[in-house]
Structures are given as C-alpha cells and as structure tokens.
C-alpha atoms as a PDB file:
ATOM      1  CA  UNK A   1      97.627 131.880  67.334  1.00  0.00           C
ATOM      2  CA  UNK A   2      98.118 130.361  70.876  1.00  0.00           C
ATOM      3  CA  UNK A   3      98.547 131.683  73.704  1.00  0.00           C
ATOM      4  CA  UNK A   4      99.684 130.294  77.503  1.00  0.00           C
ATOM      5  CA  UNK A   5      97.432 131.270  79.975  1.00  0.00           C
ATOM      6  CA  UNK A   6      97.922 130.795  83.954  1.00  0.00           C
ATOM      7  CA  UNK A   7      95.040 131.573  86.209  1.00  0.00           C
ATOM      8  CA  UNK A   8      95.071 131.886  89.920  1.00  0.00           C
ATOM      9  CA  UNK A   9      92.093 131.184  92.085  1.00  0.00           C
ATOM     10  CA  UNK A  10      91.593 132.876  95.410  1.00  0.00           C
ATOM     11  CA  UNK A  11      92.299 129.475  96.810  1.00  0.00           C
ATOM     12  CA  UNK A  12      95.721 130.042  95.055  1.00  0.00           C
ATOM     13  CA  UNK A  13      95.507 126.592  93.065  1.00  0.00           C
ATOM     14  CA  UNK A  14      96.718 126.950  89.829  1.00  0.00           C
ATOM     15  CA  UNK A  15      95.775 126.143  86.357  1.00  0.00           C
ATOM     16  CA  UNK A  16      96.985 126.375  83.261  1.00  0.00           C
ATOM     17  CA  UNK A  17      95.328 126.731  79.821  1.00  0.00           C
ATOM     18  CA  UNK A  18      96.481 126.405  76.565  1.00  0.00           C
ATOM     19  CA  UNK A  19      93.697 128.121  74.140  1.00  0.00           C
ATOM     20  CA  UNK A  20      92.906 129.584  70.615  1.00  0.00           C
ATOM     21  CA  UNK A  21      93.330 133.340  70.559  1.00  0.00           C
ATOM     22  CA  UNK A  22      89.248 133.970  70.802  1.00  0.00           C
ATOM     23  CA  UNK A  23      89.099 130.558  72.917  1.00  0.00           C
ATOM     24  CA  UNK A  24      86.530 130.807  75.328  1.00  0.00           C
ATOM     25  CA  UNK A  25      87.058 128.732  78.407  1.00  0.00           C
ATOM     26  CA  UNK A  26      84.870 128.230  82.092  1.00  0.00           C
ATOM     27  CA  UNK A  27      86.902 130.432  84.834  1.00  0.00           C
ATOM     28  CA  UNK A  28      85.094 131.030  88.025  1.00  0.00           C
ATOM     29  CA  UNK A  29      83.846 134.592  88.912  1.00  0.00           C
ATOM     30  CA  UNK A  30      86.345 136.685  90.431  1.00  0.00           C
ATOM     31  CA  UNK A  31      89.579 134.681  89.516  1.00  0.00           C
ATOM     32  CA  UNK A  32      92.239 137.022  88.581  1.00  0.00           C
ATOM     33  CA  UNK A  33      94.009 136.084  85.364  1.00  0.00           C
ATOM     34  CA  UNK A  34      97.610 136.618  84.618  1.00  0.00           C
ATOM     35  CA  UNK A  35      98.936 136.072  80.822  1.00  0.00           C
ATOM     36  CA  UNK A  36     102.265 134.380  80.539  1.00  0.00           C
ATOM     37  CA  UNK A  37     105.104 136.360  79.042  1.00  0.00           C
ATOM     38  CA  UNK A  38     105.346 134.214  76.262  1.00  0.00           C
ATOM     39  CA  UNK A  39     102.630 135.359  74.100  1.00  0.00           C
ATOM     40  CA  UNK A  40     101.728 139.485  74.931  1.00  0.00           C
ATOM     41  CA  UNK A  41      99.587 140.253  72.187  1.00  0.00           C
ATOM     42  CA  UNK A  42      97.044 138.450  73.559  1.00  0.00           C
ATOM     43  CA  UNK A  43      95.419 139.904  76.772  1.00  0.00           C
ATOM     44  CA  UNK A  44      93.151 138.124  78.773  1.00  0.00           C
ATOM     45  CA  UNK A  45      89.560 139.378  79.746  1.00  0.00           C
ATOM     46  CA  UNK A  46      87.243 137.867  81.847  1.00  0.00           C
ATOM     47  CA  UNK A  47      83.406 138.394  80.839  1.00  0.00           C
ATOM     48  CA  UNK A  48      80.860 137.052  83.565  1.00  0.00           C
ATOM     49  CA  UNK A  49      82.843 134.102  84.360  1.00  0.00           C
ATOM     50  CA  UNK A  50      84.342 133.196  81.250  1.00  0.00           C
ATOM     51  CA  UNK A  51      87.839 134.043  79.938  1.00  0.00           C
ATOM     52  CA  UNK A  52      88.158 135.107  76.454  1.00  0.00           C
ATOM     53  CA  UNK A  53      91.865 135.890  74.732  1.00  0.00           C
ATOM     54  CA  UNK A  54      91.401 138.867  72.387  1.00  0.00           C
ATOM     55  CA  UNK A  55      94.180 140.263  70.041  1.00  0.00           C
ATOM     56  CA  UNK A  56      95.198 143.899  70.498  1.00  0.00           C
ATOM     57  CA  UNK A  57      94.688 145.948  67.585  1.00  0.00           C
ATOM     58  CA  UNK A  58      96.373 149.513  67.044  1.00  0.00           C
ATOM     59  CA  UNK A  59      94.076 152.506  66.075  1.00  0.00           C
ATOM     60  CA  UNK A  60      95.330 155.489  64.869  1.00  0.00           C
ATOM     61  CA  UNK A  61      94.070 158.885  66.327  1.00  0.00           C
ATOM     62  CA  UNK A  62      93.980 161.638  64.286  1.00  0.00           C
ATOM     63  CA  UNK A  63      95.847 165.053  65.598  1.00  0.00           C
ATOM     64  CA  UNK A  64      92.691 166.647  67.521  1.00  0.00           C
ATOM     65  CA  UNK A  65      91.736 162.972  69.484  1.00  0.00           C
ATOM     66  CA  UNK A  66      95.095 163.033  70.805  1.00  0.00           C
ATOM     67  CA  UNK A  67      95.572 166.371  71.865  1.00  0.00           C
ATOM     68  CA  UNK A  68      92.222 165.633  73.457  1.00  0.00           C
ATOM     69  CA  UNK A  69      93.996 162.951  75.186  1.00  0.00           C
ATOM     70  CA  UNK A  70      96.990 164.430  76.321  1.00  0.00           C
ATOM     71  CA  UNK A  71      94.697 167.185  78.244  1.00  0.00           C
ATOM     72  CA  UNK A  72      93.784 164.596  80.120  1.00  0.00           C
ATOM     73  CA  UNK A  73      97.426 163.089  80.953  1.00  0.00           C
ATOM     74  CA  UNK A  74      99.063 163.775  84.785  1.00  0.00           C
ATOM     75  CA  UNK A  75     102.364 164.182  82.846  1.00  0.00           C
ATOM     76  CA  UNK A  76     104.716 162.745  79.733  1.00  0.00           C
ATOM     77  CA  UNK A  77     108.303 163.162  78.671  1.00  0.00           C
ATOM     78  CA  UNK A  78     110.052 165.725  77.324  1.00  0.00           C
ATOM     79  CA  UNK A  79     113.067 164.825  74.256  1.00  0.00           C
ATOM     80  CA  UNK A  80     115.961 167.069  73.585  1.00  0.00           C
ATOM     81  CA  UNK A  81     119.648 167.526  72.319  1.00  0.00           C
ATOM     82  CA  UNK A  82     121.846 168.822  75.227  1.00  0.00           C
ATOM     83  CA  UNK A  83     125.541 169.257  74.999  1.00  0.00           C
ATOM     84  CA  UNK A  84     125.068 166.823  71.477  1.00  0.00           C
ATOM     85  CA  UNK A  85     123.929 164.044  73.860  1.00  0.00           C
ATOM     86  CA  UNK A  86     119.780 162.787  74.039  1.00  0.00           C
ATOM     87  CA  UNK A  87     118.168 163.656  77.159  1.00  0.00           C
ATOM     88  CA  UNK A  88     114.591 163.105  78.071  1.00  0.00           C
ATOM     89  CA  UNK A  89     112.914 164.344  81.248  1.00  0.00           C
ATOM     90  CA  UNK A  90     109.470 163.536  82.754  1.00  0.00           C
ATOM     91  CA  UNK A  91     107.208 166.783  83.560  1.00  0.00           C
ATOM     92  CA  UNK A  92     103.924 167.702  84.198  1.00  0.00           C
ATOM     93  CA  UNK A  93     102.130 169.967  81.750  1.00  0.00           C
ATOM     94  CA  UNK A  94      99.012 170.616  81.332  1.00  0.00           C
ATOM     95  CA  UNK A  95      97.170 171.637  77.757  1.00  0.00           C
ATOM     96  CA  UNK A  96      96.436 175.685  76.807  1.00  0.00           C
ATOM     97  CA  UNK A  97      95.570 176.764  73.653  1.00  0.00           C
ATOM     98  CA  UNK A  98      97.154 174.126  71.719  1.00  0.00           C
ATOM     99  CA  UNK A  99     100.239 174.322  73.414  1.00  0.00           C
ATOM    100  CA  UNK A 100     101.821 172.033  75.675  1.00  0.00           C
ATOM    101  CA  UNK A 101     102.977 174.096  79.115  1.00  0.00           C
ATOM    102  CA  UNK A 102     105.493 172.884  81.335  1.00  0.00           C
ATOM    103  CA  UNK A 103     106.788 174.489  84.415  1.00  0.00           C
ATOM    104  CA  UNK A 104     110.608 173.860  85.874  1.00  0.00           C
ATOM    105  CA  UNK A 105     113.181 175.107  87.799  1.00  0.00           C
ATOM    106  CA  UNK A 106     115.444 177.545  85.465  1.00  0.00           C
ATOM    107  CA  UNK A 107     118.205 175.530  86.337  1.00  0.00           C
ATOM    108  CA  UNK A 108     116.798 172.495  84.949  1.00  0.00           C
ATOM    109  CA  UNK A 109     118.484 171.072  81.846  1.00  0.00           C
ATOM    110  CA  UNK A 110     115.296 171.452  79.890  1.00  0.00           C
ATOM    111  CA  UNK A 111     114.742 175.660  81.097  1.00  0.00           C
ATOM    112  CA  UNK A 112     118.959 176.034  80.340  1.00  0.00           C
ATOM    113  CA  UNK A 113     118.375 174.155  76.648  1.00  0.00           C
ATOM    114  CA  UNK A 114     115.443 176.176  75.709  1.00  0.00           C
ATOM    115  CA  UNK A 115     116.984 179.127  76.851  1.00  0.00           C
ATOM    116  CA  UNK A 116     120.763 178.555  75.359  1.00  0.00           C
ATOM    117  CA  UNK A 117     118.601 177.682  71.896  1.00  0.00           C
ATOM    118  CA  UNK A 118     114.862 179.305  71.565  1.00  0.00           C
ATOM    119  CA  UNK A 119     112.957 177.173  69.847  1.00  0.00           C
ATOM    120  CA  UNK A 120     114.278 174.247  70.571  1.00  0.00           C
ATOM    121  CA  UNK A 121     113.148 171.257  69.029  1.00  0.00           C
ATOM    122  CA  UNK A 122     111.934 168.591  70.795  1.00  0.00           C
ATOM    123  CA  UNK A 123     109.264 165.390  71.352  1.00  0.00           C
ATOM    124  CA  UNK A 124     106.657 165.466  73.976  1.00  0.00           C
ATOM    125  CA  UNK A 125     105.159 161.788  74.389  1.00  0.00           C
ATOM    126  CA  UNK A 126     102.561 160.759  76.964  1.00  0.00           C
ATOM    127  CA  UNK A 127     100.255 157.704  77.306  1.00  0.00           C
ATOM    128  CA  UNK A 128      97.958 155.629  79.380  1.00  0.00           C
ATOM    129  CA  UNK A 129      98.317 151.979  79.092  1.00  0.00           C
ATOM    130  CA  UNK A 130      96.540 149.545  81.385  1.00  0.00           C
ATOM    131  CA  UNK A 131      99.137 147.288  83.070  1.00  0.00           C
ATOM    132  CA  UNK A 132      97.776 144.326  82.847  1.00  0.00           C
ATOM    133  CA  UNK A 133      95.902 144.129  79.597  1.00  0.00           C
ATOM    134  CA  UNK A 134      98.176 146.673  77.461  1.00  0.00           C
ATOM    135  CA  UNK A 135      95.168 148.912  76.279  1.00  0.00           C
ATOM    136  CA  UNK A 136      95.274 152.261  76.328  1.00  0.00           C
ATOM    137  CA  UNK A 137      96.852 155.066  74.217  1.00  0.00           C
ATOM    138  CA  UNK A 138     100.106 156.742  73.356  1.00  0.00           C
ATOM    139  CA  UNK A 139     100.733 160.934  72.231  1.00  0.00           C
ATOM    140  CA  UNK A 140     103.767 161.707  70.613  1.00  0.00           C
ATOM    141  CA  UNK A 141     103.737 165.678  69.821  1.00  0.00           C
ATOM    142  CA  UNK A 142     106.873 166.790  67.547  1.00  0.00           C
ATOM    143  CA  UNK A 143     107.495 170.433  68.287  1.00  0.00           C
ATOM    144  CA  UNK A 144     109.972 173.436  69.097  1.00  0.00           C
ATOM    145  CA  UNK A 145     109.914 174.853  72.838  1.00  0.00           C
ATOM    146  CA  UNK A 146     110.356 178.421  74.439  1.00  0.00           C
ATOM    147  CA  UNK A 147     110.558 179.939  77.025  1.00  0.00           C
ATOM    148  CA  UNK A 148     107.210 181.949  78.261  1.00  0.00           C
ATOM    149  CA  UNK A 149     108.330 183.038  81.611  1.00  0.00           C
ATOM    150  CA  UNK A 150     108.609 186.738  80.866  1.00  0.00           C
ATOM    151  CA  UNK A 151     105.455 186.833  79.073  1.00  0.00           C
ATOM    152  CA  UNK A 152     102.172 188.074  80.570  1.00  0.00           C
ATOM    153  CA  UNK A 153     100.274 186.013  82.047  1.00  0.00           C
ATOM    154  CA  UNK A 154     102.856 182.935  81.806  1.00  0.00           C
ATOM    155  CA  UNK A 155     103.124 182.869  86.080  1.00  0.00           C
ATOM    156  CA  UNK A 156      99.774 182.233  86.356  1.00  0.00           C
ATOM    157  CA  UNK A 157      99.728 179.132  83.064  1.00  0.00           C
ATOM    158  CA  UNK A 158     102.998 178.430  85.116  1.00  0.00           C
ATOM    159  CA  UNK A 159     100.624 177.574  88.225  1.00  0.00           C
ATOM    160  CA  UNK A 160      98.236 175.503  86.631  1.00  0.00           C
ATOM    161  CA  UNK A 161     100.732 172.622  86.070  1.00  0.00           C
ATOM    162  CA  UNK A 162      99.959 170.423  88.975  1.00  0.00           C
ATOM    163  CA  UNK A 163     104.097 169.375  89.598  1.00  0.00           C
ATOM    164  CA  UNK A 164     105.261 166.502  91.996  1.00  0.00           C
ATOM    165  CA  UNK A 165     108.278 168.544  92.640  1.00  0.00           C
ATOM    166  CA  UNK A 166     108.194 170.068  95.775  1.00  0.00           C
ATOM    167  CA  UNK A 167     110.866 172.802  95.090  1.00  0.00           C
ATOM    168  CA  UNK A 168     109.995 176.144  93.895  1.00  0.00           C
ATOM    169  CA  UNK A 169     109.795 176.297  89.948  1.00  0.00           C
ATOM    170  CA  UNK A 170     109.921 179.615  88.023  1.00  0.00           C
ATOM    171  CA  UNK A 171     110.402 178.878  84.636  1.00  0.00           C
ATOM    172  CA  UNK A 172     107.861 178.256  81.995  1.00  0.00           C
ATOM    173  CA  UNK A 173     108.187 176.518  79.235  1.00  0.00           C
ATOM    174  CA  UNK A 174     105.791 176.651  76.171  1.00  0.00           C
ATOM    175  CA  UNK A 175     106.293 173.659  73.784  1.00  0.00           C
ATOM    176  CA  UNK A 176     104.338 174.410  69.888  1.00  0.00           C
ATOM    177  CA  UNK A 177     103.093 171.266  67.976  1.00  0.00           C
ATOM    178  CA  UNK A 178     103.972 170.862  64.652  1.00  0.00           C
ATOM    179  CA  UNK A 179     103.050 167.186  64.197  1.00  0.00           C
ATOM    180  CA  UNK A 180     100.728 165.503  67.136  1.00  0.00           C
ATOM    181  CA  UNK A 181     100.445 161.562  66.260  1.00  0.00           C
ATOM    182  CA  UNK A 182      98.839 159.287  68.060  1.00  0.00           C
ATOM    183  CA  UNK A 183      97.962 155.344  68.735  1.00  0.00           C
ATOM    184  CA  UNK A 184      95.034 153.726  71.094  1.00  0.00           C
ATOM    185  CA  UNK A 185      95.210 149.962  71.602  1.00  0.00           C
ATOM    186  CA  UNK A 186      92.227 148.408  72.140  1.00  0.00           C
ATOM    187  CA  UNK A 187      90.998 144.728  71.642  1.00  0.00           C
ATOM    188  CA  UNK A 188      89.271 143.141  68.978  1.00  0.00           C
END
C-alpha cells in the first residue's frame, strides 16, 4: 500500500513523501506531520526523528473492557424512535452499577420518549478517537431506558452526571444494557 505524506517543518517548507506503508523515512525532531486525505488508513507516527506509516488495525473489546471504557467517557449519544422519526441526542452520563445514567430536563425529547414508552429501546454509543492519528475506541451499548427519577436515591445518581447544560435538569434517566460491543483501533 502507498500512502501520500506531507510534512511541515517549523520553518514551514514543505515536503512531500511518497512511501511504503511501514516506510521509514529521516524527518527532523519536532516536525509535525499531517497525512493527506487520500490514503486514511495509514496514520503517521513519528519515533525519535523518524516517520514510520503504520496500518490501523481494529480490535474487538469484549462487553466488560468497554463498559470499562465508557466509565471513563465525558459523554456519548443517545438513539431513539420519536414520533416514528430517528433522533439522537448527545448527554452526559456517567456509569453505576452497570447501568448507563443520564440526567435531562423532563421536557427533553429523550425524558418525554422514555416516559410516553417505559422501556424504551435505544443505542448509547461513545468513543475516544485521536484526531489526528484515528486511534482510539468506540462503545456501542444496545439497551431499553427508564425513567429513575421517582426512585430513591435517583436525585443524588442524577447529580453525579457532570452536564454542560447550564439549565436545571430533573429527570433521570436509567438506560439497561442488553448487548455492550465494542472496537479499539490501534496501529500495527
């Protein structure tokens, strides 16, 4: 496989390198390296001073590693039916007991779904990929959500979810896995 390769010094001359996916090449310390668009799979690392193109390679996680991982994620997306039309919403959750806990406004289309069907189904998906180099990992968590709000104790799971919203939320939302799939990309 080849791959297109521009590099940009700090003295912003440019070069260009045409290479073998694996192809190491001499790249002075410190030069950022940007991959052309025509050839993604092949991210660029630089090691020390030299360059080296290395394929991406999918791994996947089995159910517990990326639960693990979504504990860890600032937020995801929520997929639903509403009014027989797709909707997906970002939200910050945060991981308790195996279940994914999101807190909204009751008002929100995801609070007025859950609550107009209990048990809802939907798909949670979160991930971290690295801009520039496309590694990372993806959670996709297939599952039904309810609402928690009147249950004990659900104001105070409520409060742990760390929202960027600055409005006042009061509904919480309780979504239970029943598949949890997962990919990391990493490089070969």
């Amino acid at each position: 496989m080849r791959a297109l390769v521009d590099g940009i010094d700090p003295g912003f001359s440019r070069m260009r390198v045409v290479a073998q996916v694996g192809t190491k090449f001499p790249v002075p310390a410190g030069t950022p390296l940007l991959r052309s668009d025509r050839d993604r799979r092949s991210p660029v690392i630089c090691r020390r001073g030299v360059a080296v193109m290395e394929e991406r390679v999918p791994i996947e996680l089995d159910s517990k590693v990326a639960m693990g991982l979504l504990t860890h994620a600032e937020y995801g997306r929520v997929a639903f039916v509403s009014g027989g039309a797709p909707v997906i919403r970002p939200l910050n959750h945060v991981v308790f007991e195996g279940r994914i806990i999101v807190y909204t406004q009751h008002v929100s289309a995801f609070a007025e779904a859950v609550r107009a069907q209990p048990g809802l189904a939907v798909a949670y998906q979160a991930d971290e990929i690295e801009a520039h180099s496309h590694i990372g990992w993806s959670v996709l968590v297939d599952g039904t959500a309810t609402d928690i709000t009147g249950e004990p104790g659900a104001e105070l799971l409520g409060k742990r979810v760390q929202s960027w919203i600055d409005r006042p939320l009061d509904a919480v939302i309780a979504i239970q896995p029943a598949a949890v799939t997962g990919l990391r990309m990493t490089i070969k």
